[in-house]
PDB file of N, CA and C in Angstrom:
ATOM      1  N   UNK A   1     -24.400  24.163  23.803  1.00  0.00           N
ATOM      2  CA  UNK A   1     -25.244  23.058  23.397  1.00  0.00           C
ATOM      3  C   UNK A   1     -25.031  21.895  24.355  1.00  0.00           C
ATOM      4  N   UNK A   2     -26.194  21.232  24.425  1.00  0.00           N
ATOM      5  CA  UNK A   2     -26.174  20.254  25.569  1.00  0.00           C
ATOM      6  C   UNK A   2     -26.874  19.261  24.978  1.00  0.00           C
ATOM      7  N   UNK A   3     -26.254  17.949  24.987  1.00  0.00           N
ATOM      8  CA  UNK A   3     -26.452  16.730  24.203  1.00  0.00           C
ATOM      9  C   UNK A   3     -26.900  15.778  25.145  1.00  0.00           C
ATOM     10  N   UNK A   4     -28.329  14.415  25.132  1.00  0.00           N
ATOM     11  CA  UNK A   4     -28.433  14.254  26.175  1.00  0.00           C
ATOM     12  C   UNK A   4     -28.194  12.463  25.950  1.00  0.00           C
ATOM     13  N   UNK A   5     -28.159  11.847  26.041  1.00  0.00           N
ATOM     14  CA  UNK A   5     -27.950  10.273  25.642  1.00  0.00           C
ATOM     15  C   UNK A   5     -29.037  10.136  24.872  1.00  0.00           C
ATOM     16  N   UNK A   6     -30.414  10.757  24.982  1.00  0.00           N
ATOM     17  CA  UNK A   6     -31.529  10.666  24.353  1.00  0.00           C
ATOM     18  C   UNK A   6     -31.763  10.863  22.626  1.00  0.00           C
ATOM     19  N   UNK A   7     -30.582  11.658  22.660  1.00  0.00           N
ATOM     20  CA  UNK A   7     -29.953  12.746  21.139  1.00  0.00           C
ATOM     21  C   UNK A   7     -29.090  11.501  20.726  1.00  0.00           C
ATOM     22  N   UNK A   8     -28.875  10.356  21.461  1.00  0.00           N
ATOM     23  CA  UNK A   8     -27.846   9.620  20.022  1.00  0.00           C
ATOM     24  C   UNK A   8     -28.792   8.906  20.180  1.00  0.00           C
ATOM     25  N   UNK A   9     -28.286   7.959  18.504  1.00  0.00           N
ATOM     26  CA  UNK A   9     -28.963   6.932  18.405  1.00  0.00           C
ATOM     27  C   UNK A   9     -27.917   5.525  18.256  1.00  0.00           C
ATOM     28  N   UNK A  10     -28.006   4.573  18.693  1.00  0.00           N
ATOM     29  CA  UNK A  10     -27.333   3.315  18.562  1.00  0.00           C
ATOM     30  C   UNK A  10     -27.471   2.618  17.463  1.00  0.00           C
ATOM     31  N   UNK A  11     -26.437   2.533  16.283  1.00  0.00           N
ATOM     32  CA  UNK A  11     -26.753   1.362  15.323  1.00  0.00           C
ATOM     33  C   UNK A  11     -25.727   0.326  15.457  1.00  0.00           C
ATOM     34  N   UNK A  12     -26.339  -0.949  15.501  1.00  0.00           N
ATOM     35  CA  UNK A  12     -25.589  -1.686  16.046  1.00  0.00           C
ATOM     36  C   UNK A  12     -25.700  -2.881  14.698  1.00  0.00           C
ATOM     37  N   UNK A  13     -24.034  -3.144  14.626  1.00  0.00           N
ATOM     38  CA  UNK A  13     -23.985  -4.262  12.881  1.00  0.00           C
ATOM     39  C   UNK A  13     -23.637  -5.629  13.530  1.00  0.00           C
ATOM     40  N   UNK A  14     -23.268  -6.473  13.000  1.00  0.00           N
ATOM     41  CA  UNK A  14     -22.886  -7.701  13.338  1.00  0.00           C
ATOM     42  C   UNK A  14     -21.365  -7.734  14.005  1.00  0.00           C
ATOM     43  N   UNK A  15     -20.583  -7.434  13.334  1.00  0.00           N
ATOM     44  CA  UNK A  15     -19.062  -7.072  13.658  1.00  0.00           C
ATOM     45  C   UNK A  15     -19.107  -5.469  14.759  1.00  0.00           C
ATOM     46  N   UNK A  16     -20.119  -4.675  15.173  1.00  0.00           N
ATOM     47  CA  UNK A  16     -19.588  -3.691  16.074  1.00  0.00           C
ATOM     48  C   UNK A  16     -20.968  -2.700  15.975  1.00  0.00           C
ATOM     49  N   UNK A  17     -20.959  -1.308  15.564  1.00  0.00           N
ATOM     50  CA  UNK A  17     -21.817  -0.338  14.946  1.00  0.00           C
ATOM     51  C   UNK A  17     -20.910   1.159  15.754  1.00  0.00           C
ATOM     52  N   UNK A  18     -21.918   2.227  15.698  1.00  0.00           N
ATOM     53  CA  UNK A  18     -21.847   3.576  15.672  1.00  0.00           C
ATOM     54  C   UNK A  18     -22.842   4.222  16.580  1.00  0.00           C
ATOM     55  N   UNK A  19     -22.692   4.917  16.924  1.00  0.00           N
ATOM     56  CA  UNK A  19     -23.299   5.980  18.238  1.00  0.00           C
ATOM     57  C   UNK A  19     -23.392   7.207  16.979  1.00  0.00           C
ATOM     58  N   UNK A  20     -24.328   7.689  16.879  1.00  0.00           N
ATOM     59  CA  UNK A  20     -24.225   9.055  15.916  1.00  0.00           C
ATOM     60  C   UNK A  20     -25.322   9.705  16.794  1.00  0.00           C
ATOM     61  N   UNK A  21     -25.363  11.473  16.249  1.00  0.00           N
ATOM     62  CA  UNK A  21     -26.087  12.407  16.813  1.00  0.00           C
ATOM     63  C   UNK A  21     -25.854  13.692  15.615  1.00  0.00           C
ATOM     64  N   UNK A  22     -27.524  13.483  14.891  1.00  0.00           N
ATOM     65  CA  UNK A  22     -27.904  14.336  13.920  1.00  0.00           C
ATOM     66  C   UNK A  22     -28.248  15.788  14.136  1.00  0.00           C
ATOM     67  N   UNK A  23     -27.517  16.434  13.918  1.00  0.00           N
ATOM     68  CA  UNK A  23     -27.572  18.241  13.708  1.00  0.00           C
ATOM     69  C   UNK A  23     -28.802  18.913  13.321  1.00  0.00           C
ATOM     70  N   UNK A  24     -29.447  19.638  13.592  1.00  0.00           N
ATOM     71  CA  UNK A  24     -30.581  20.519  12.702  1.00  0.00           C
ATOM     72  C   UNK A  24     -30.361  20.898  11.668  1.00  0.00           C
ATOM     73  N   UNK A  25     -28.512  21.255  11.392  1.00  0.00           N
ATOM     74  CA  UNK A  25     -28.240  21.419  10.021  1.00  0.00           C
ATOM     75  C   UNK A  25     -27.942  19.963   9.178  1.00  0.00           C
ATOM     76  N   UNK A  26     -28.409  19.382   9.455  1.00  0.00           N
ATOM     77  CA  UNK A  26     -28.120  17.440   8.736  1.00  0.00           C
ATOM     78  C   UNK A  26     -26.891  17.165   9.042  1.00  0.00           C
ATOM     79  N   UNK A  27     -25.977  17.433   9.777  1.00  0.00           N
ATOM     80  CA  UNK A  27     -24.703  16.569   9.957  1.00  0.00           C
ATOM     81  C   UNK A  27     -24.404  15.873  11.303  1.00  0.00           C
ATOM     82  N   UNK A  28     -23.705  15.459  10.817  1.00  0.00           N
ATOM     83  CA  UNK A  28     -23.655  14.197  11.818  1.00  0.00           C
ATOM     84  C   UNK A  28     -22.533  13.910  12.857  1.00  0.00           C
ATOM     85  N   UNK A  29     -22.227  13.869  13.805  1.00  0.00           N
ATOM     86  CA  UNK A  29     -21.378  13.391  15.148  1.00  0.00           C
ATOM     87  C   UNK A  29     -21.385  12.094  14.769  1.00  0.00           C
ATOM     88  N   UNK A  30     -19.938  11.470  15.119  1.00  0.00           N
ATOM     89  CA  UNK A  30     -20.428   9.445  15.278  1.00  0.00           C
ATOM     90  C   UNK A  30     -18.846   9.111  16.002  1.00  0.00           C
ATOM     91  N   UNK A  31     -19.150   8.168  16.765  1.00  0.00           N
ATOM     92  CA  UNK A  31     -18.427   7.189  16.877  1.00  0.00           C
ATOM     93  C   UNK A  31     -18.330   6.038  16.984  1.00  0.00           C
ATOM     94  N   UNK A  32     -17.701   5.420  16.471  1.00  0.00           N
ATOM     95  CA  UNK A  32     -18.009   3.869  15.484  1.00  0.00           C
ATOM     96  C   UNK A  32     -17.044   3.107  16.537  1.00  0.00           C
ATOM     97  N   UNK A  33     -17.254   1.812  16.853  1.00  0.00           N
ATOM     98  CA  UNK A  33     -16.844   0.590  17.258  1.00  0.00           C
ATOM     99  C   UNK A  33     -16.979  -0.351  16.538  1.00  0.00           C
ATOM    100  N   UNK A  34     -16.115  -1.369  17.061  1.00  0.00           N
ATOM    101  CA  UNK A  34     -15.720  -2.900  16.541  1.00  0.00           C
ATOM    102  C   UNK A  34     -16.104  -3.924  17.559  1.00  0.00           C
ATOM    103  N   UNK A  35     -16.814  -4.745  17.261  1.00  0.00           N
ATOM    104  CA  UNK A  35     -16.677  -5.634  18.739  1.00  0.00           C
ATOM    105  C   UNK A  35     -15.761  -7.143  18.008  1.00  0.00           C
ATOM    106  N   UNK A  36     -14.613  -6.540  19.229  1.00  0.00           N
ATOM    107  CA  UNK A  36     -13.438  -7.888  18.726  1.00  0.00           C
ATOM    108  C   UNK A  36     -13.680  -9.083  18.991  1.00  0.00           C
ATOM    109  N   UNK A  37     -14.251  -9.054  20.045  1.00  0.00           N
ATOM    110  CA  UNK A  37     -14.853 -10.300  20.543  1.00  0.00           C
ATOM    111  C   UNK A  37     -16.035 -10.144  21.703  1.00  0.00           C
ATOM    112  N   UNK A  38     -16.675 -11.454  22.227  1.00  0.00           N
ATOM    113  CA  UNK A  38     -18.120 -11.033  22.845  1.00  0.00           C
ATOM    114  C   UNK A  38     -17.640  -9.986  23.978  1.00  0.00           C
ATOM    115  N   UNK A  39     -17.120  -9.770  24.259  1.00  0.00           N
ATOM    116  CA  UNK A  39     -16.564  -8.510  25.876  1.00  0.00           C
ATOM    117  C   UNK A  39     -15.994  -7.592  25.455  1.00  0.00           C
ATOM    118  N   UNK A  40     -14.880  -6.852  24.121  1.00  0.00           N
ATOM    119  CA  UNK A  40     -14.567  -6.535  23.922  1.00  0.00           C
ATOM    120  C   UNK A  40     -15.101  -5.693  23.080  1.00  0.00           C
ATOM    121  N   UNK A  41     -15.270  -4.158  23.114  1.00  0.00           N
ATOM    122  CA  UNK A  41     -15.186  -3.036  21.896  1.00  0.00           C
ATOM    123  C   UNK A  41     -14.417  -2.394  21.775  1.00  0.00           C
ATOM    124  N   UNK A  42     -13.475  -2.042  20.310  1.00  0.00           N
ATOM    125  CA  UNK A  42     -13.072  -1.074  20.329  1.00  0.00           C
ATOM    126  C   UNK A  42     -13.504  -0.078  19.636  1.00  0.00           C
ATOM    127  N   UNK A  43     -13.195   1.450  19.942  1.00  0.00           N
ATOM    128  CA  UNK A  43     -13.590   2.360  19.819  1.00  0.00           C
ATOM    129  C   UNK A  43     -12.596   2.672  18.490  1.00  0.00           C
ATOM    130  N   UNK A  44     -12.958   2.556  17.341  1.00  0.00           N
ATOM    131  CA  UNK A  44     -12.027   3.030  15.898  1.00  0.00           C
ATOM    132  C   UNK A  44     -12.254   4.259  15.727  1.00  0.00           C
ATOM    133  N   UNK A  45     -12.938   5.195  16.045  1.00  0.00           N
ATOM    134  CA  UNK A  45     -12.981   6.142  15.107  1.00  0.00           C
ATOM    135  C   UNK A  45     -14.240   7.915  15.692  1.00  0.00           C
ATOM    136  N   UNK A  46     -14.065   8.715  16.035  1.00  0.00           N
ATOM    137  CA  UNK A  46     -14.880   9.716  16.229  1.00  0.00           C
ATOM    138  C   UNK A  46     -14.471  10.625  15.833  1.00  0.00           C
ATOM    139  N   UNK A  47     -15.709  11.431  15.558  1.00  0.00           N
ATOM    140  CA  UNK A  47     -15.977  12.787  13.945  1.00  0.00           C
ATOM    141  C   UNK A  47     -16.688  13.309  14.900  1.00  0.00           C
ATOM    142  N   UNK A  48     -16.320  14.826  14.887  1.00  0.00           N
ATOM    143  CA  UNK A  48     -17.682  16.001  14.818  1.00  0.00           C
ATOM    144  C   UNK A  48     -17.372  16.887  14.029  1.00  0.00           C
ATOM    145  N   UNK A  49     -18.596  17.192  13.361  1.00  0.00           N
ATOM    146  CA  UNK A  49     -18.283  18.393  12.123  1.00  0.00           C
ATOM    147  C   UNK A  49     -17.767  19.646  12.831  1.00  0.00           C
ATOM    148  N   UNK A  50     -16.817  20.369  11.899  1.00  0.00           N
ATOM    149  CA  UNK A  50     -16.088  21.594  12.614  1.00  0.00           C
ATOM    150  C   UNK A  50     -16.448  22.457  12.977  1.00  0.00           C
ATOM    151  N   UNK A  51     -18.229  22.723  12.551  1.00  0.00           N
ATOM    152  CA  UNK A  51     -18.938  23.580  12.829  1.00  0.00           C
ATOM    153  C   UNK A  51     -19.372  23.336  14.038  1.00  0.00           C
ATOM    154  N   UNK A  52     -19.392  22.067  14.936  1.00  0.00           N
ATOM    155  CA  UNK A  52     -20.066  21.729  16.057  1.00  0.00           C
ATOM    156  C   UNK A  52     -18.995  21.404  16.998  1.00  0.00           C
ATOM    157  N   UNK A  53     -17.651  21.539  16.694  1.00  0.00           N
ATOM    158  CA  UNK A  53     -16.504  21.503  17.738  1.00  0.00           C
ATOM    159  C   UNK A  53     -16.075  22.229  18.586  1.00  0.00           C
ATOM    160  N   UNK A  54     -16.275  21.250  20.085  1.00  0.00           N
ATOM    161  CA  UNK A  54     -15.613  21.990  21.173  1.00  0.00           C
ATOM    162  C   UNK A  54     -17.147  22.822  21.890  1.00  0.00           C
ATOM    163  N   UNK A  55     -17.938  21.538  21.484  1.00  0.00           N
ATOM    164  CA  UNK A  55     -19.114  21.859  22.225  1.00  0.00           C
ATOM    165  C   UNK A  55     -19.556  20.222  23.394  1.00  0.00           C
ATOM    166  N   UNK A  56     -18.774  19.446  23.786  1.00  0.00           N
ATOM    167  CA  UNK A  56     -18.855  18.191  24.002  1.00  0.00           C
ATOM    168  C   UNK A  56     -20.002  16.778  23.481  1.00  0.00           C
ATOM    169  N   UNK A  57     -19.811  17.307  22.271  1.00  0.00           N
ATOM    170  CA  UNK A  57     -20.447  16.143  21.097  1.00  0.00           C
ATOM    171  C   UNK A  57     -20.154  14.703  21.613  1.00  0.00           C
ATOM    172  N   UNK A  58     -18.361  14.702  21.292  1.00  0.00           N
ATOM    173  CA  UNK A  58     -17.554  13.398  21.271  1.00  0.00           C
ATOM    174  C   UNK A  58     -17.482  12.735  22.547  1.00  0.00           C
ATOM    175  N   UNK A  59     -17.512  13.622  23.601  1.00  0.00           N
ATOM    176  CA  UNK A  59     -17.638  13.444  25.083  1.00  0.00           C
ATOM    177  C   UNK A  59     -19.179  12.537  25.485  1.00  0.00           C
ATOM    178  N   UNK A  60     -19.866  12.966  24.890  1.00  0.00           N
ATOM    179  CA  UNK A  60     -21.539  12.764  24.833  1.00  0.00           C
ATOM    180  C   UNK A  60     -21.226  11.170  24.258  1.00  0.00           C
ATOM    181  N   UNK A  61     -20.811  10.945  22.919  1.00  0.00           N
ATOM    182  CA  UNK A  61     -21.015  10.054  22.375  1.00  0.00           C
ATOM    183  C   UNK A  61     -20.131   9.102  23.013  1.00  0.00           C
ATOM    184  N   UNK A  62     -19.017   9.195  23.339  1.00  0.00           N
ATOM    185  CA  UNK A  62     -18.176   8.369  23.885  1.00  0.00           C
ATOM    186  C   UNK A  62     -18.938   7.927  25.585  1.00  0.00           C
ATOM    187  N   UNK A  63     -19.707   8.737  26.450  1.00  0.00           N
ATOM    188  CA  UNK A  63     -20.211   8.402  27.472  1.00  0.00           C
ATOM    189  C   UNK A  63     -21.846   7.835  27.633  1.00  0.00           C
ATOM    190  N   UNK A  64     -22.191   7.982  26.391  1.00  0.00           N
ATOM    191  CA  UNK A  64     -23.580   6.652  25.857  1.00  0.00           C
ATOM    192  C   UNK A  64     -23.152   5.527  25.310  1.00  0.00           C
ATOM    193  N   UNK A  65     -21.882   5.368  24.704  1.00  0.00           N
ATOM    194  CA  UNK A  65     -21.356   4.078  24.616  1.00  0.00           C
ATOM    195  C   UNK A  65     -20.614   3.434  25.974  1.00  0.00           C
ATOM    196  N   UNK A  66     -20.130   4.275  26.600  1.00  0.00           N
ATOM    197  CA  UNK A  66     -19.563   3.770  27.816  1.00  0.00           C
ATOM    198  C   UNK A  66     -20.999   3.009  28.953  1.00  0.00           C
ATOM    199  N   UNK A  67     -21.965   3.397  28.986  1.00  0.00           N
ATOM    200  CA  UNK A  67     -22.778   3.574  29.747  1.00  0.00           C
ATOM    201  C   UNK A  67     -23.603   1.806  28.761  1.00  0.00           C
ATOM    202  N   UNK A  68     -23.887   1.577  27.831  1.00  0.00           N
ATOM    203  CA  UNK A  68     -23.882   0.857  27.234  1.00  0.00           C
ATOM    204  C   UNK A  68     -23.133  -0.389  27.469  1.00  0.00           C
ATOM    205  N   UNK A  69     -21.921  -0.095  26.931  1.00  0.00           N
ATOM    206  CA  UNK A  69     -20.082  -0.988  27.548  1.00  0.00           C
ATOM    207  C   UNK A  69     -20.776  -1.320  28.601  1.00  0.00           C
ATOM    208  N   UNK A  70     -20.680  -0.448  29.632  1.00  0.00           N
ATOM    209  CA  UNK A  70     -21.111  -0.624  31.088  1.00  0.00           C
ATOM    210  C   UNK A  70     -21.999  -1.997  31.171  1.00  0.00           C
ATOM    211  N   UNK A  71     -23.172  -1.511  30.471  1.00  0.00           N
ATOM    212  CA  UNK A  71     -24.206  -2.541  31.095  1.00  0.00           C
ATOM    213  C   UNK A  71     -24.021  -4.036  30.496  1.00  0.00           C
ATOM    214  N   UNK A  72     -23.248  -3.912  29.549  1.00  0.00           N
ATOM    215  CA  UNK A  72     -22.958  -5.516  28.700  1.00  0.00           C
ATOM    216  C   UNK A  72     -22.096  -6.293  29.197  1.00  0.00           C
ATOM    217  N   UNK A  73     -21.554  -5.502  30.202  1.00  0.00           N
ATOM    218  CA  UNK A  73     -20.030  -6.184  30.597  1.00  0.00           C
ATOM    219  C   UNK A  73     -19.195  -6.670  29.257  1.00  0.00           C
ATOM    220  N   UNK A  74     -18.620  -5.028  28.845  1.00  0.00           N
ATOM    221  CA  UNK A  74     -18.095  -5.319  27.766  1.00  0.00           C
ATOM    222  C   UNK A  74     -16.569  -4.492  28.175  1.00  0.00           C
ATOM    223  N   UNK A  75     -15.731  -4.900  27.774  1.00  0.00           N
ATOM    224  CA  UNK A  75     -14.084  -3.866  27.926  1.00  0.00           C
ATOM    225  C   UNK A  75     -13.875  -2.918  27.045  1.00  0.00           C
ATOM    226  N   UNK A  76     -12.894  -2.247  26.762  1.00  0.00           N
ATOM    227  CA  UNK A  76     -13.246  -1.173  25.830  1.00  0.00           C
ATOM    228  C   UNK A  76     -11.595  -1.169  25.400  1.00  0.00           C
ATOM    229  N   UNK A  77     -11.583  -0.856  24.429  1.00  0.00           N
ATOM    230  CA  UNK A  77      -9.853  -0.561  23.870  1.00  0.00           C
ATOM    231  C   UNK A  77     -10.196   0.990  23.268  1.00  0.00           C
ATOM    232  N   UNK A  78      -9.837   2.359  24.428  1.00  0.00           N
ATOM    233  CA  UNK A  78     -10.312   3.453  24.184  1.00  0.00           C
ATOM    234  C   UNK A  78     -10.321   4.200  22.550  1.00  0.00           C
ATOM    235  N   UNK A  79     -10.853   5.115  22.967  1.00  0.00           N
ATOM    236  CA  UNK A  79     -10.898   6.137  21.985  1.00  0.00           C
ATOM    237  C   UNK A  79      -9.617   6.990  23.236  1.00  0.00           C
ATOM    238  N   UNK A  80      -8.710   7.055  22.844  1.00  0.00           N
ATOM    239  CA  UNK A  80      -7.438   7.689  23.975  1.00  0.00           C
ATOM    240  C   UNK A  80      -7.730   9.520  24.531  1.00  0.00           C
ATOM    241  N   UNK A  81      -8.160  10.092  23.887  1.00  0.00           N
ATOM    242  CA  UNK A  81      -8.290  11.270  24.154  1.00  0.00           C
ATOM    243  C   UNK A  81      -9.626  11.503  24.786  1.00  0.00           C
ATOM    244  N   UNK A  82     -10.545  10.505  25.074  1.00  0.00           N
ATOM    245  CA  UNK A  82     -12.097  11.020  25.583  1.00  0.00           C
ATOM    246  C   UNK A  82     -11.569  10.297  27.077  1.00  0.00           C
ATOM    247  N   UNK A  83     -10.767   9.216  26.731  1.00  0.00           N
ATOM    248  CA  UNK A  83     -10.642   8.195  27.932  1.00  0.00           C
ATOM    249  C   UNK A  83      -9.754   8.925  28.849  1.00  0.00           C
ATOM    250  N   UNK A  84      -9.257   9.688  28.398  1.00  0.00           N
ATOM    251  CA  UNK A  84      -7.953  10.583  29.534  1.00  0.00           C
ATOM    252  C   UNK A  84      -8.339  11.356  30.054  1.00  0.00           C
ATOM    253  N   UNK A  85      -9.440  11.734  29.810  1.00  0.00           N
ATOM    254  CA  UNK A  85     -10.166  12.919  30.253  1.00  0.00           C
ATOM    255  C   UNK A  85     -11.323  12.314  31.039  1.00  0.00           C
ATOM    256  N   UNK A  86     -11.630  10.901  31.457  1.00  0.00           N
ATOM    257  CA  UNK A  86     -12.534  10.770  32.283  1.00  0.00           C
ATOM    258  C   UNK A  86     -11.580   9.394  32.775  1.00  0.00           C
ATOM    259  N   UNK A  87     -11.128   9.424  33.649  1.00  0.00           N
ATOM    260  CA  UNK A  87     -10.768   8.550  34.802  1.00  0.00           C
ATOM    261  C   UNK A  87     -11.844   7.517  35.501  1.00  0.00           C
ATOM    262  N   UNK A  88     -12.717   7.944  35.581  1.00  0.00           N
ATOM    263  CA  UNK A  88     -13.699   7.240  35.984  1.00  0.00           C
ATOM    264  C   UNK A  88     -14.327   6.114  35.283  1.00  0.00           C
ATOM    265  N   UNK A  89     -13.774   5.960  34.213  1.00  0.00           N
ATOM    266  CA  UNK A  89     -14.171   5.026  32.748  1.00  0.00           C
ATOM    267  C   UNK A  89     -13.148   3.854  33.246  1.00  0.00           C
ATOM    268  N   UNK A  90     -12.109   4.587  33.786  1.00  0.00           N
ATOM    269  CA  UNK A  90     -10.773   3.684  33.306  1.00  0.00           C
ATOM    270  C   UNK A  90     -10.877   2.050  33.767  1.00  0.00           C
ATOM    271  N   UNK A  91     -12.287   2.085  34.686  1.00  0.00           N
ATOM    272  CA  UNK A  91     -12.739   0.294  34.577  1.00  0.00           C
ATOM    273  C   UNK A  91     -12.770  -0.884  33.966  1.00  0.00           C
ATOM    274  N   UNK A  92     -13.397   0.178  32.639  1.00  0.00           N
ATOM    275  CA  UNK A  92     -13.574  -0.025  31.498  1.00  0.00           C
ATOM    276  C   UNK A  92     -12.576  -0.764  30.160  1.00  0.00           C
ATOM    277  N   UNK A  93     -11.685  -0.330  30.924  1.00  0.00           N
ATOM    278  CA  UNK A  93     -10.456  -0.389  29.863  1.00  0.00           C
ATOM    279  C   UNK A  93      -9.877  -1.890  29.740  1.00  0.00           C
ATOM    280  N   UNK A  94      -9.485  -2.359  28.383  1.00  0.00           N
ATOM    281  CA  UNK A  94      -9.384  -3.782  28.158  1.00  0.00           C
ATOM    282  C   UNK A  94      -7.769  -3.423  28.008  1.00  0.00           C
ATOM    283  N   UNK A  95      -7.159  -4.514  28.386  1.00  0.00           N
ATOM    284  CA  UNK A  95      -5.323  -4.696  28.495  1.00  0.00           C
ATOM    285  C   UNK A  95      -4.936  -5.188  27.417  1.00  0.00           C
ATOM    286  N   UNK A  96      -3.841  -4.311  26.724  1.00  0.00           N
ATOM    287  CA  UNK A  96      -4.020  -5.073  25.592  1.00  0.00           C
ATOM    288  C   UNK A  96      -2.595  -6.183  25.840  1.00  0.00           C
TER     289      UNK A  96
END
């Protein structure tokens, strides 16, 4: 399965929002952020149902928010396991 930035959708709340990507079977991928402050997101939290794991869901979702991050000039306080695996993000990354 191949997920394309087009497949998530952005909901965005006052305090942060979620990157999700809806299944044909109704479930749902997400990863949710916080925005700590105006430059800053952090990444709290990513789900893929077990039925859809280890197909690069979280990878997908974590690199439409990055790409996003990107364009806001925003920092990121990772999601640690998507961020280790792409070096190329590591721009991105806010000090804590």
């Amino acid at each position: 399965m191949s997920i394309s930035a087009d497949d998530i959708r952005r909901e965005k709340r006052p305090n942060g929002g979620r990157y999700v990507h809806r299944f044909p079977d109704g479930s749902e991928a997400e990863m949710i952020y916080v925005a700590d402050a105006a430059d800053v997101a952090i990444i709290t939290h990513t789900y893929t149902p077990p039925q859809h794991r280890g197909q690069g869901v979280a990878a997908a979702l974590v690199g439409r928010a990055v790409a996003d991050f990107r364009a806001e000039k925003r920092r990121v306080v990772p999601a640690r396991q998507e961020f280790a695996a792409h070096p190329e993000w590591s721009d991105l990354l806010a000090r804590a």
